[in-house]
Protein backbone atom coordinates (compact mmCIF):
# COMPACT_ATOMS: atom_id res chain seq x y z
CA UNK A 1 7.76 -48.48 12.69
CA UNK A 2 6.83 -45.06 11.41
CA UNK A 3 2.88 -45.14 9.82
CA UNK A 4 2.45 -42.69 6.81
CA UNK A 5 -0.28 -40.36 7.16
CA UNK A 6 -2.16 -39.44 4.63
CA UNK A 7 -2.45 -35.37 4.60
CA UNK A 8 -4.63 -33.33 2.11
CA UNK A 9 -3.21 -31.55 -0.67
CA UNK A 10 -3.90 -28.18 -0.92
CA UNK A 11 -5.80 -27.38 -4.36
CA UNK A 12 -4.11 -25.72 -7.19
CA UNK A 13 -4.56 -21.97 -7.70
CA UNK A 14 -6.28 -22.66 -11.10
CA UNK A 15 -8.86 -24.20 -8.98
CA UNK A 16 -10.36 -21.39 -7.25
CA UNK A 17 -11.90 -18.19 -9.18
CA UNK A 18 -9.76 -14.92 -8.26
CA UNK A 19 -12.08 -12.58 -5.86
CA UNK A 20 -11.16 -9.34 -5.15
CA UNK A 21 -10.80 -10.05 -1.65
CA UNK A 22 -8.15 -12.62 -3.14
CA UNK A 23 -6.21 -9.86 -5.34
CA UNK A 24 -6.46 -6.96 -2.58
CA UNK A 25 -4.48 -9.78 -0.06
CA UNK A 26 -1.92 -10.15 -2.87
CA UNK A 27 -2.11 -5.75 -3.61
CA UNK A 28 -1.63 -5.52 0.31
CA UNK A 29 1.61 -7.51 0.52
CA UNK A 30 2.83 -5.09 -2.79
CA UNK A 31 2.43 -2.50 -0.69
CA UNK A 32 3.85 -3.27 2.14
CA UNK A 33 7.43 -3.96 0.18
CA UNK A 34 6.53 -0.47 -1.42
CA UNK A 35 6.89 0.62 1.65
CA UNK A 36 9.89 -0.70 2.51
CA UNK A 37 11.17 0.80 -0.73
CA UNK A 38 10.03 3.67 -0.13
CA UNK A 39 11.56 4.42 3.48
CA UNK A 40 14.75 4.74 1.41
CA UNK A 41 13.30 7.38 -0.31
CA UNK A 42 12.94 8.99 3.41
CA UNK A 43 16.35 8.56 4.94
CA UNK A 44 17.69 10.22 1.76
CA UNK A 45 15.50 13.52 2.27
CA UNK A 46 16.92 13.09 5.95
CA UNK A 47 20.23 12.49 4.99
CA UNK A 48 19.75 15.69 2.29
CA UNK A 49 18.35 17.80 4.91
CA UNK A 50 21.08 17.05 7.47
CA UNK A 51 24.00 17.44 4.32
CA UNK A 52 23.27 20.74 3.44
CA UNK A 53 21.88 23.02 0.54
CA UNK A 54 23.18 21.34 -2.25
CA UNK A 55 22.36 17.74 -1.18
CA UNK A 56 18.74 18.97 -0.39
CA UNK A 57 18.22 20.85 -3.68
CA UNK A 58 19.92 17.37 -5.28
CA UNK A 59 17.05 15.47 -3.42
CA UNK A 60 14.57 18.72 -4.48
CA UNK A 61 15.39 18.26 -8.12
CA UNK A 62 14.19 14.45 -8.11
CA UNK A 63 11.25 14.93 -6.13
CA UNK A 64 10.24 17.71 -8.05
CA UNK A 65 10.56 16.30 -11.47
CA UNK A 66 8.00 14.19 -13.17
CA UNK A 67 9.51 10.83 -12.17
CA UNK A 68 10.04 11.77 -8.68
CA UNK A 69 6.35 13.01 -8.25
CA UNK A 70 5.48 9.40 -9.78
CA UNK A 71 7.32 7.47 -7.50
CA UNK A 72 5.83 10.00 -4.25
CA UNK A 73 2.52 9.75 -5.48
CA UNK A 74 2.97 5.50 -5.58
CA UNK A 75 4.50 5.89 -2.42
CA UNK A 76 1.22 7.78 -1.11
CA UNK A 77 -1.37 5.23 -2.75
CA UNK A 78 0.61 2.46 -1.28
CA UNK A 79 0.90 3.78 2.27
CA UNK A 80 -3.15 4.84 2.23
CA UNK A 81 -3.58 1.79 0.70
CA UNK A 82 -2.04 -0.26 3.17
CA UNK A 83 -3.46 1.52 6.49
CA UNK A 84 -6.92 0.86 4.84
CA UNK A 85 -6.24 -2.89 4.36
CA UNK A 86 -4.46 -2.91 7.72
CA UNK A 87 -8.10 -1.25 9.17
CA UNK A 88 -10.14 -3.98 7.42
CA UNK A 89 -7.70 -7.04 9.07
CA UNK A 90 -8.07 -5.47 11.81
CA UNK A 91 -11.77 -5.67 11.65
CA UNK A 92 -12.15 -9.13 10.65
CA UNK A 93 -9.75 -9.83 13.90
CA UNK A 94 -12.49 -8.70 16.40
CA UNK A 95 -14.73 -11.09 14.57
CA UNK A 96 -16.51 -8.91 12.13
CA UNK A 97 -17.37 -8.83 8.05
CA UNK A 98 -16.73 -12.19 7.09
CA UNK A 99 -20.15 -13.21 5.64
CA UNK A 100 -19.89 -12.33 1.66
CA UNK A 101 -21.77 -9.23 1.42
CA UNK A 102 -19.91 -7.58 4.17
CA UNK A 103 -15.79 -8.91 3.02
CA UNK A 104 -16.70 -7.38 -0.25
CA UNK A 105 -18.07 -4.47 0.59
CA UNK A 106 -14.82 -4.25 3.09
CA UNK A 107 -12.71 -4.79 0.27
CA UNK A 108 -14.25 -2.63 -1.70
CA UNK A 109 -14.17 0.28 0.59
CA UNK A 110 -10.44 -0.25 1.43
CA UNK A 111 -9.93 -0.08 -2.52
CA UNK A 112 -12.13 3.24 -3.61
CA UNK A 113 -11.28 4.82 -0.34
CA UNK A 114 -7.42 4.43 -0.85
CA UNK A 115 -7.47 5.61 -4.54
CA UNK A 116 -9.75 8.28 -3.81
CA UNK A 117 -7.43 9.35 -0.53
CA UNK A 118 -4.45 9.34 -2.16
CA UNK A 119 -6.15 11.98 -4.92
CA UNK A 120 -7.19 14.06 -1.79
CA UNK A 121 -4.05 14.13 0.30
CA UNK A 122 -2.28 15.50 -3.42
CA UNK A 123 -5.58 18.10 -4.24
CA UNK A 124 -4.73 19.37 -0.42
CA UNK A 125 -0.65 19.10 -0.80
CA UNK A 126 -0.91 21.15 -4.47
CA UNK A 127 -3.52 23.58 -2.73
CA UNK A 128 -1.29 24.24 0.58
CA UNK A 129 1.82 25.10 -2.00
CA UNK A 130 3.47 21.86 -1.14
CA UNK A 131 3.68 20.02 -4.17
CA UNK A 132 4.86 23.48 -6.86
């Protein structure tokens, strides 16, 4: 006969009190499918580069318009983004930062330092000519 064990329920998510180490773990995951959108955006500037002039000035005319500069500049905050959260798994994998102080202060690096490299990378890609 077949005994039925009792298991614990997981608590609701109105139970616990949203940290930012909670929102940046949900952010990190939005990323990552950003980035998965936004290979596409990569095999079409191969694709366009392989095709010829006109399909790479088709593909130029996007990126360079305000939209398309949008979409590359998400596509930059989410890949910075998601290397920095990837850094700080990878530190709490060997062991380290998970008192309170420190998995903030993780968090909160991976957060300021992603918006503030994405704003870098584009200051040094408008500088070097890229971006015009």
């Amino acid at each position: 006969m077949a005994q039925h064990i009792e298991r614990p329920l997981s608590p609701h998510l109105s139970t616990y009190r949203l940290t930012l180490t909670m929102a940046m773990s949900v952010v990190h995951r939005g990323t990552g499918m950003v980035l998965y959108a936004g290979t596409l955006l990569l095999v079409w500037w191969l694709l366009a580069t392989a095709s010829g002039p006109a399909a790479y000035a088709t593909f130029q005319g996007f990126i360079g318009s305000w939209f398309g500069r949008l979409v590359l500049f998400g596509y930059t905050f989410a890949l910075v983004h998601h290397l920095l959260g990837g850094v700080r798994h990878l530190i709490w994998d060997l062991g380290y930062g998970f008192g309170p102080t420190e998995r903030e202060w993780l968090t909160r690096a991976a957060l300021i330092g992603s918006v503030s490299l994405t704003i870098v990378l584009w200051i040094i890609a408008f500088a070097a000519g890229g971006l015009r």
